[in-house]
Structures are given as structure tokens and as C-alpha cells.
C-alpha atoms as a PDB file:
ATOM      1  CA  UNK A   1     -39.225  10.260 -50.970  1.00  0.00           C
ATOM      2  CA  UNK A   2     -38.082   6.861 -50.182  1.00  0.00           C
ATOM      3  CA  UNK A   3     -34.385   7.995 -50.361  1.00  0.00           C
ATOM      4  CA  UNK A   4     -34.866  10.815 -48.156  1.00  0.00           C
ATOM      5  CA  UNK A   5     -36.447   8.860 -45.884  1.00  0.00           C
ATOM      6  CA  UNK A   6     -33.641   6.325 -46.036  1.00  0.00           C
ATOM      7  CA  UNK A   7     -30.901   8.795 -45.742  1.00  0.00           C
ATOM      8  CA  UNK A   8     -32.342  10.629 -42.914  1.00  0.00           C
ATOM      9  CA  UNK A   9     -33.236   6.852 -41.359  1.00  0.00           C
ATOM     10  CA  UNK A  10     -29.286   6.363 -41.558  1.00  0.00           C
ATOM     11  CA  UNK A  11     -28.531   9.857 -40.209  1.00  0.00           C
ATOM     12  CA  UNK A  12     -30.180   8.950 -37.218  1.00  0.00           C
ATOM     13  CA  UNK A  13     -29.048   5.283 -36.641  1.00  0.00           C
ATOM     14  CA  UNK A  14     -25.464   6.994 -37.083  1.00  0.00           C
ATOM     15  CA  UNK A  15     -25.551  10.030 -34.217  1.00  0.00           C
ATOM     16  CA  UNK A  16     -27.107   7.063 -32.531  1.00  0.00           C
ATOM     17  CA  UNK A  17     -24.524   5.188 -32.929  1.00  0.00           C
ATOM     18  CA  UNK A  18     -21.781   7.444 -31.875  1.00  0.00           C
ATOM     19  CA  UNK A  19     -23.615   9.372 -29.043  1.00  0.00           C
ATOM     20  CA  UNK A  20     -23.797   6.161 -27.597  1.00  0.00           C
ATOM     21  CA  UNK A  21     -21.111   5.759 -24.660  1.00  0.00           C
ATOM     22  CA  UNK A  22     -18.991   2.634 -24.472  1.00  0.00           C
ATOM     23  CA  UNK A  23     -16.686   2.093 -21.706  1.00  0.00           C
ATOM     24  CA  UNK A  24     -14.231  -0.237 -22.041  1.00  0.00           C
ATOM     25  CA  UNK A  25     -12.023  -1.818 -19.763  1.00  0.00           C
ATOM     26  CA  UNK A  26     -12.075  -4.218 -16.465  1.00  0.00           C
ATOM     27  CA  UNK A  27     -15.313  -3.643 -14.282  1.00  0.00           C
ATOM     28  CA  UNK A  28     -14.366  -3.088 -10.337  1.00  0.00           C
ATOM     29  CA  UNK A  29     -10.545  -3.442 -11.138  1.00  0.00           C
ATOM     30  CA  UNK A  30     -10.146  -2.424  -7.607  1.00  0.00           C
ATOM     31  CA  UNK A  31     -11.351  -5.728  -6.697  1.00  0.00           C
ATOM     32  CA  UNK A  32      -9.275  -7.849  -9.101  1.00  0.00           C
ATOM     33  CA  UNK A  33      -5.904  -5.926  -9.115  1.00  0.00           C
ATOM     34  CA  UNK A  34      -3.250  -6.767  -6.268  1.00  0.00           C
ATOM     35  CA  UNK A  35      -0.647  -4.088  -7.285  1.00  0.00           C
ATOM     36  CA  UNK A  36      -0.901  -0.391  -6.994  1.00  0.00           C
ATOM     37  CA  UNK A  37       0.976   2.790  -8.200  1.00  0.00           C
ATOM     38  CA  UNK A  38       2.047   4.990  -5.343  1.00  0.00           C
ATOM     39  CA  UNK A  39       4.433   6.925  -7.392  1.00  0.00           C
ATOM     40  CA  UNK A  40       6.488   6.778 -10.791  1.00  0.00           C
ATOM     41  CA  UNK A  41       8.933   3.797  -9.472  1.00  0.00           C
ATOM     42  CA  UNK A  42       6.699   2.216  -6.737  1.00  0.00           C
ATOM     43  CA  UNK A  43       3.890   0.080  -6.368  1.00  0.00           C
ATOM     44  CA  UNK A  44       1.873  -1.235  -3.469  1.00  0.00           C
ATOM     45  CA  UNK A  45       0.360  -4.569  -2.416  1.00  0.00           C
ATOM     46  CA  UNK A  46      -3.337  -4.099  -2.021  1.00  0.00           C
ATOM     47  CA  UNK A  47      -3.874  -7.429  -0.711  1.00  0.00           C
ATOM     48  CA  UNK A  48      -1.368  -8.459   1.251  1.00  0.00           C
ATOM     49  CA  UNK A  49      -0.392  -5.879   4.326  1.00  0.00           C
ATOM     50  CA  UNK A  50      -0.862  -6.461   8.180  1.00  0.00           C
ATOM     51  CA  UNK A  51      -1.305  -4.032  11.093  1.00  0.00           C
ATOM     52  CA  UNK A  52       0.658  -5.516  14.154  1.00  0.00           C
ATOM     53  CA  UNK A  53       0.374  -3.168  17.298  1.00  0.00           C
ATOM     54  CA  UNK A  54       1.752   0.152  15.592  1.00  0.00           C
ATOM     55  CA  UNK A  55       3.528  -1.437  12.902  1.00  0.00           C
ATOM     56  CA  UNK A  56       2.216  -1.656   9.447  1.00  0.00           C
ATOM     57  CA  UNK A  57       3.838  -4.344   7.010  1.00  0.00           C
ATOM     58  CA  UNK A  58       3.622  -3.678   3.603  1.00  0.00           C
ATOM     59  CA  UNK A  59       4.434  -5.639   0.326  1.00  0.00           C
ATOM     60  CA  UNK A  60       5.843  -2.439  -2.305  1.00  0.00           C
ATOM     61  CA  UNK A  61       7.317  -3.177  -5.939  1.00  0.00           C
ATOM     62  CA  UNK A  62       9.840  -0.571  -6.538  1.00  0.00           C
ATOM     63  CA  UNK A  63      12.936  -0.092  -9.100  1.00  0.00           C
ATOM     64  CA  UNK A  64      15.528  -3.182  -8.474  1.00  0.00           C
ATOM     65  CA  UNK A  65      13.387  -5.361  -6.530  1.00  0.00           C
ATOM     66  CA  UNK A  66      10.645  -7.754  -7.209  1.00  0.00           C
ATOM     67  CA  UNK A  67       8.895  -7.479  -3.826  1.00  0.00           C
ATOM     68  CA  UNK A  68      10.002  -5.507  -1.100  1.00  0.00           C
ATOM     69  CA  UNK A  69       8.870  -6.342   2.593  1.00  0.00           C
ATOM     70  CA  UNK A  70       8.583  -2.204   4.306  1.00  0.00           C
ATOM     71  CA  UNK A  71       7.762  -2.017   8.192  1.00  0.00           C
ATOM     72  CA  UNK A  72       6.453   1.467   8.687  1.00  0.00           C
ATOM     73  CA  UNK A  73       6.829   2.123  12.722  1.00  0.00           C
ATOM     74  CA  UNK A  74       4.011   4.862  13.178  1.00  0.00           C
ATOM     75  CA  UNK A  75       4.504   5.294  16.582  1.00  0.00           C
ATOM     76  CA  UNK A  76       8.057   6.563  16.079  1.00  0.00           C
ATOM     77  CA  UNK A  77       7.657   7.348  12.661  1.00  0.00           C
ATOM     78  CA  UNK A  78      10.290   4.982  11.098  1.00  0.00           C
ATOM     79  CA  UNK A  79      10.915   2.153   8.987  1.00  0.00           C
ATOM     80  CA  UNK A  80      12.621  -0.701   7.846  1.00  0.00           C
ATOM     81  CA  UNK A  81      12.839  -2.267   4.791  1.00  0.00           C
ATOM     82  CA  UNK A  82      12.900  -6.195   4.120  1.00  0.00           C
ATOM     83  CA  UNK A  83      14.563  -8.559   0.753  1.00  0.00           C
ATOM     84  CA  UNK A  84      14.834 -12.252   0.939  1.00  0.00           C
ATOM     85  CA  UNK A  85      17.038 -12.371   3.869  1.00  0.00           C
ATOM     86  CA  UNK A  86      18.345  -9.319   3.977  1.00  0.00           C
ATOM     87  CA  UNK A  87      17.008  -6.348   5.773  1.00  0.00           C
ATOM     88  CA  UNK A  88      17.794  -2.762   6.686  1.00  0.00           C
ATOM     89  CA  UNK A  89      17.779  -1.221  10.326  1.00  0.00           C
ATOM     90  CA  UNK A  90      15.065   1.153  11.304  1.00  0.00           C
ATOM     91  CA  UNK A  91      15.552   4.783   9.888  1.00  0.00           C
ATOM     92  CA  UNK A  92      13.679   7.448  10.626  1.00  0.00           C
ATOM     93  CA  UNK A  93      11.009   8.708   7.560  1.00  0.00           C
ATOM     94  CA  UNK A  94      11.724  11.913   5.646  1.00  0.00           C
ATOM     95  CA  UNK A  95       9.028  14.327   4.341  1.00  0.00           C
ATOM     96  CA  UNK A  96       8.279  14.090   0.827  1.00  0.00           C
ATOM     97  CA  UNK A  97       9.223  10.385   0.540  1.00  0.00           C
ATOM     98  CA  UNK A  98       7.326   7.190  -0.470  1.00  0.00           C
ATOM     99  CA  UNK A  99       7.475   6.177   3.318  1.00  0.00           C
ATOM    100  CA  UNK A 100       6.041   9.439   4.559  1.00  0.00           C
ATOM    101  CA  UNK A 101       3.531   8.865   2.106  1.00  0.00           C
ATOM    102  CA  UNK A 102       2.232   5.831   2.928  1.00  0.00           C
ATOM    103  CA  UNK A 103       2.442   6.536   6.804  1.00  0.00           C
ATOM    104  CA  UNK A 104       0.418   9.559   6.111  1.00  0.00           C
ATOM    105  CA  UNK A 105      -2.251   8.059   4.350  1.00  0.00           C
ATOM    106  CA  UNK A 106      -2.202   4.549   6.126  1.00  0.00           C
ATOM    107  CA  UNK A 107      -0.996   5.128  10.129  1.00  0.00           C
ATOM    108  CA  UNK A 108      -4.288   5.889  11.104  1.00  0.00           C
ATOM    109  CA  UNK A 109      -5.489   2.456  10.724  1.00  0.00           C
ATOM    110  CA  UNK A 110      -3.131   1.606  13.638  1.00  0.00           C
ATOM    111  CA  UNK A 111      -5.007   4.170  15.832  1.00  0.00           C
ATOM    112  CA  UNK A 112      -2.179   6.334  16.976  1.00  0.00           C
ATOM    113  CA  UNK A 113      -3.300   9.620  18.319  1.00  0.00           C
ATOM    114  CA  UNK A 114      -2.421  12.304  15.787  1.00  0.00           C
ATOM    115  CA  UNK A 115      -2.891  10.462  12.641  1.00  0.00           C
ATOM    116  CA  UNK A 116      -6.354  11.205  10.628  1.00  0.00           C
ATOM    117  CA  UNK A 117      -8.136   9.471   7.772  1.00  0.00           C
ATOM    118  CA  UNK A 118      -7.012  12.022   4.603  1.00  0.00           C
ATOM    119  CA  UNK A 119     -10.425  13.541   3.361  1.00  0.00           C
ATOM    120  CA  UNK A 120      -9.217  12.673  -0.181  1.00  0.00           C
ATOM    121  CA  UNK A 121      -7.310   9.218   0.027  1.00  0.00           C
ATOM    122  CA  UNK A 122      -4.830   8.084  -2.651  1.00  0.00           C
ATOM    123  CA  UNK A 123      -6.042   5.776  -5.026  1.00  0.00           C
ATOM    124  CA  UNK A 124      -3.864   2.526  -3.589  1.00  0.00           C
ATOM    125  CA  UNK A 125      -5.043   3.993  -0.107  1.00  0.00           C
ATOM    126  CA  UNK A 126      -8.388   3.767  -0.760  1.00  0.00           C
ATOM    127  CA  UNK A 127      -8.468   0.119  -1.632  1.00  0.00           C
ATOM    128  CA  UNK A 128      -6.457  -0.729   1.361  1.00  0.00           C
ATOM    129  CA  UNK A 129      -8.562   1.324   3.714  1.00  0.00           C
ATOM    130  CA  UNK A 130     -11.913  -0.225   2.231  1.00  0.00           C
ATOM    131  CA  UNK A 131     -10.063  -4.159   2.805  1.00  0.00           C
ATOM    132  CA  UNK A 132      -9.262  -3.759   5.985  1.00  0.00           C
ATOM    133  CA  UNK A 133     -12.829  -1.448   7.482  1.00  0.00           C
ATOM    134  CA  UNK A 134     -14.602  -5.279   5.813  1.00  0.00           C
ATOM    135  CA  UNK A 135     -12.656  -7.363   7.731  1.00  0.00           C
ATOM    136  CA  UNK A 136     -10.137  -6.212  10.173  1.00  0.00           C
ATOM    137  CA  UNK A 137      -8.939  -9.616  11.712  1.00  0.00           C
ATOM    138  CA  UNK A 138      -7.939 -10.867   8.393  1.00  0.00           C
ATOM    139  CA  UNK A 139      -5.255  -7.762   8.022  1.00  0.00           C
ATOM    140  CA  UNK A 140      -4.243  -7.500  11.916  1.00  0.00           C
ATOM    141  CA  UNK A 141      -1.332  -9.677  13.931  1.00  0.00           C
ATOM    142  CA  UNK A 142      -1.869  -8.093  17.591  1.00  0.00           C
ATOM    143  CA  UNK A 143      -1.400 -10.663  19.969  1.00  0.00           C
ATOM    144  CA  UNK A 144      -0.601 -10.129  23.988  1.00  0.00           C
ATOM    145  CA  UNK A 145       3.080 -11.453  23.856  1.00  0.00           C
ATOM    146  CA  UNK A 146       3.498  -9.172  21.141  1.00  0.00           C
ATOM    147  CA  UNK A 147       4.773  -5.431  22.374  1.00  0.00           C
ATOM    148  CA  UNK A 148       7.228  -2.982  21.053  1.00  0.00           C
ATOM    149  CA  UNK A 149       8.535  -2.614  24.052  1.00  0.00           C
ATOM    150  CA  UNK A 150       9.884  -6.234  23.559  1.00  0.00           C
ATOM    151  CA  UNK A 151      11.145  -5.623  19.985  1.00  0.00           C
ATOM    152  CA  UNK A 152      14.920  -4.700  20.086  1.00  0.00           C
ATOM    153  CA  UNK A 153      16.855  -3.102  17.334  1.00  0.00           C
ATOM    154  CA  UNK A 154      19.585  -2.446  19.089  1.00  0.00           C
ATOM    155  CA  UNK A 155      21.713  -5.552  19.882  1.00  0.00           C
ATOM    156  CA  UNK A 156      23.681  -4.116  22.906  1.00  0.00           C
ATOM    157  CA  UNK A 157      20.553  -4.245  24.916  1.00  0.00           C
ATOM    158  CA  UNK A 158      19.465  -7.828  23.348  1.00  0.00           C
ATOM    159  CA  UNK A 159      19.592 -10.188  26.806  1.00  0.00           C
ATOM    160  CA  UNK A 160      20.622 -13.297  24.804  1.00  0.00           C
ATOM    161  CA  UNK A 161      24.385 -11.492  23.218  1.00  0.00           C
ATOM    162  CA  UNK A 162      25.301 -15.475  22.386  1.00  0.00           C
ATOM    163  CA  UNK A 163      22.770 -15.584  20.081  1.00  0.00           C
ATOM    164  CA  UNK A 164      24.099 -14.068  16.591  1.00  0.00           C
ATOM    165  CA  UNK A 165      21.884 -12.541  14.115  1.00  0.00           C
ATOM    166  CA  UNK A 166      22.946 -12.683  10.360  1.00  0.00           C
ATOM    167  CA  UNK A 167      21.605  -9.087   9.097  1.00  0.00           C
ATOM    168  CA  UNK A 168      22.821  -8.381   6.041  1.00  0.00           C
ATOM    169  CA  UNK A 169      21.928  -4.340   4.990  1.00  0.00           C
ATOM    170  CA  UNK A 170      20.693  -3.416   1.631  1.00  0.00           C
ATOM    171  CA  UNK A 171      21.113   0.367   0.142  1.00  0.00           C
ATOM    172  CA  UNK A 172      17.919   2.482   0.174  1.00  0.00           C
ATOM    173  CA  UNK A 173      17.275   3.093  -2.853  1.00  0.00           C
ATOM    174  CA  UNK A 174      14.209   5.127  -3.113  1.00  0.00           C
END
């Protein structure tokens, strides 16, 4: 009797045991992690991006590059892509690309007519969506002097043509 009652005491104790759920991991990772998968070669900053009048400014890890500044111009839908001191010119944003990506699931932040909040955000938008609706000032750079309308990319029309830029163009290579 004792044995029986032993063995079906240990029975017990052992579904127990294994019925038991046990989640491992990092609790709220969101929180904690900075960096992001968009795709299978890029990552994202969750952190560290700003919204400056229709411009967002992004931090993105991708193949060949440690950190990778990208300007995504939502009012014209183009972009423009930052390293060290180098930098690329604006181009315009193809469908089906990491750009067009992240425009579609972040240009509504700007408040551009025509872009919506995506009923089922990506994971890396999510985070960066739920940052910025806490605290808005801490993400956005809009200041009256700044304007588009004053940002040249095109140095024929610049109104100081002494003054030299040093642009040096990187390849795309997304």
C-alpha cells in the first residue's frame, strides 16, 4: 500500500512538474533592446530616430555598415542615406524595398495626409510608434527656421555657389 501510494505520489509530482509552463527569456525585451530586425540584412534603431517637419531620421544596421544614418522624405517619398561623412543624394523609394517599408509603416507619425497607422504594425514599428505616442518632444526637431522649402539638394539653386560642399556618394547597397 505504501508503495502504491508512493508511486502514484511521484506520478503526480511528475505531470506536475512538466505541465507546468516555464518561459524563459528577457521580460519586456521591447523595453531593453535598441536594435530591431526589419528584414534578413537590416536592422532598426528603436531608440534613437527623430521626426523633423516631414523628414524622419533613422539609425538602420544593414550588411557593410555599422550604423547607417537614412532620411526618409515622406512628403516626396524619398530618401537619403548617411555614413561618417559621406552621404548619398535623395532618390526616390521603390516598392518592395526596406525604405518603402519603413515609410509605410512609420510616415504617418509625420502627419502627412495619405499615410495611415497599419492595423497590424511590424514588430520594430510597434516599439517606435509606442516611444514616440509617450513622449513626442523627445523624438521631434521642428523648429520655425526649419522648412523644406529652405533645404536644397540641388546646388545650382544654392545662393551661396562659393561655398563648396565635400559630398562624397556611397553605393546603395540594399
Amino acid at each position: 500500500m505504501k508503495k502504491l501510494f508512493l508511486l502514484i505520489a511521484l506520478i503526480i509530482n511528475f505531470i506536475y512538474f512538466f505541465s507546468e509552463k516555464s518561459y524563459s527569456g528577457i521580460n519586456k525585451s521591447d523595453q531593453i533592446m535598441q536594435w530591431k530586425k526589419i528584414d534578413r540584412q537590416n536592422f532598426i534603431d528603436t531608440k534613437e530616430f527623430y521626426l523633423s517637419n516631414n523628414i524622419l531620421e533613422l539609425l538602420v544596421k544593414t550588411t557593410g555598415y555599422n550604423k547607417l544614418s537614412l532620411n526618409i522624405d515622406c512628403e516626396n517619398l524619398t530618401y537619403k542615406k548617411k555614413y561618417g561623412n559621406k552621404e548619398t543624394l535623395f532618390k526616390p523609394i521603390i516598392e518592395k524595398s526596406t525604405e518603402y517599408e519603413l515609410a509605410s509603416q512609420l510616415c504617418f507619425l509625420t502627419g502627412i495626409d495619405g499615410f495611415y497607422k497599419d492595423r497590424r504594425p511590424k514588430p520594430f514599428a510597434k516599439i517606435i510608434i509606442k516611444r514616440f505616442e509617450q513622449n513626442p518632444k523627445k523624438y521631434s526637431k521642428f523648429s520655425p527656421k526649419d522648412s523644406l522649402k529652405n533645404i536644397s539638394n540641388n546646388f545650382e539653386n544654392d545662393p551661396q555657389k562659393n561655398v563648396k560642399k565635400n559630398m562624397t556618394l556611397i553605393e546603395d547597397n540594399y
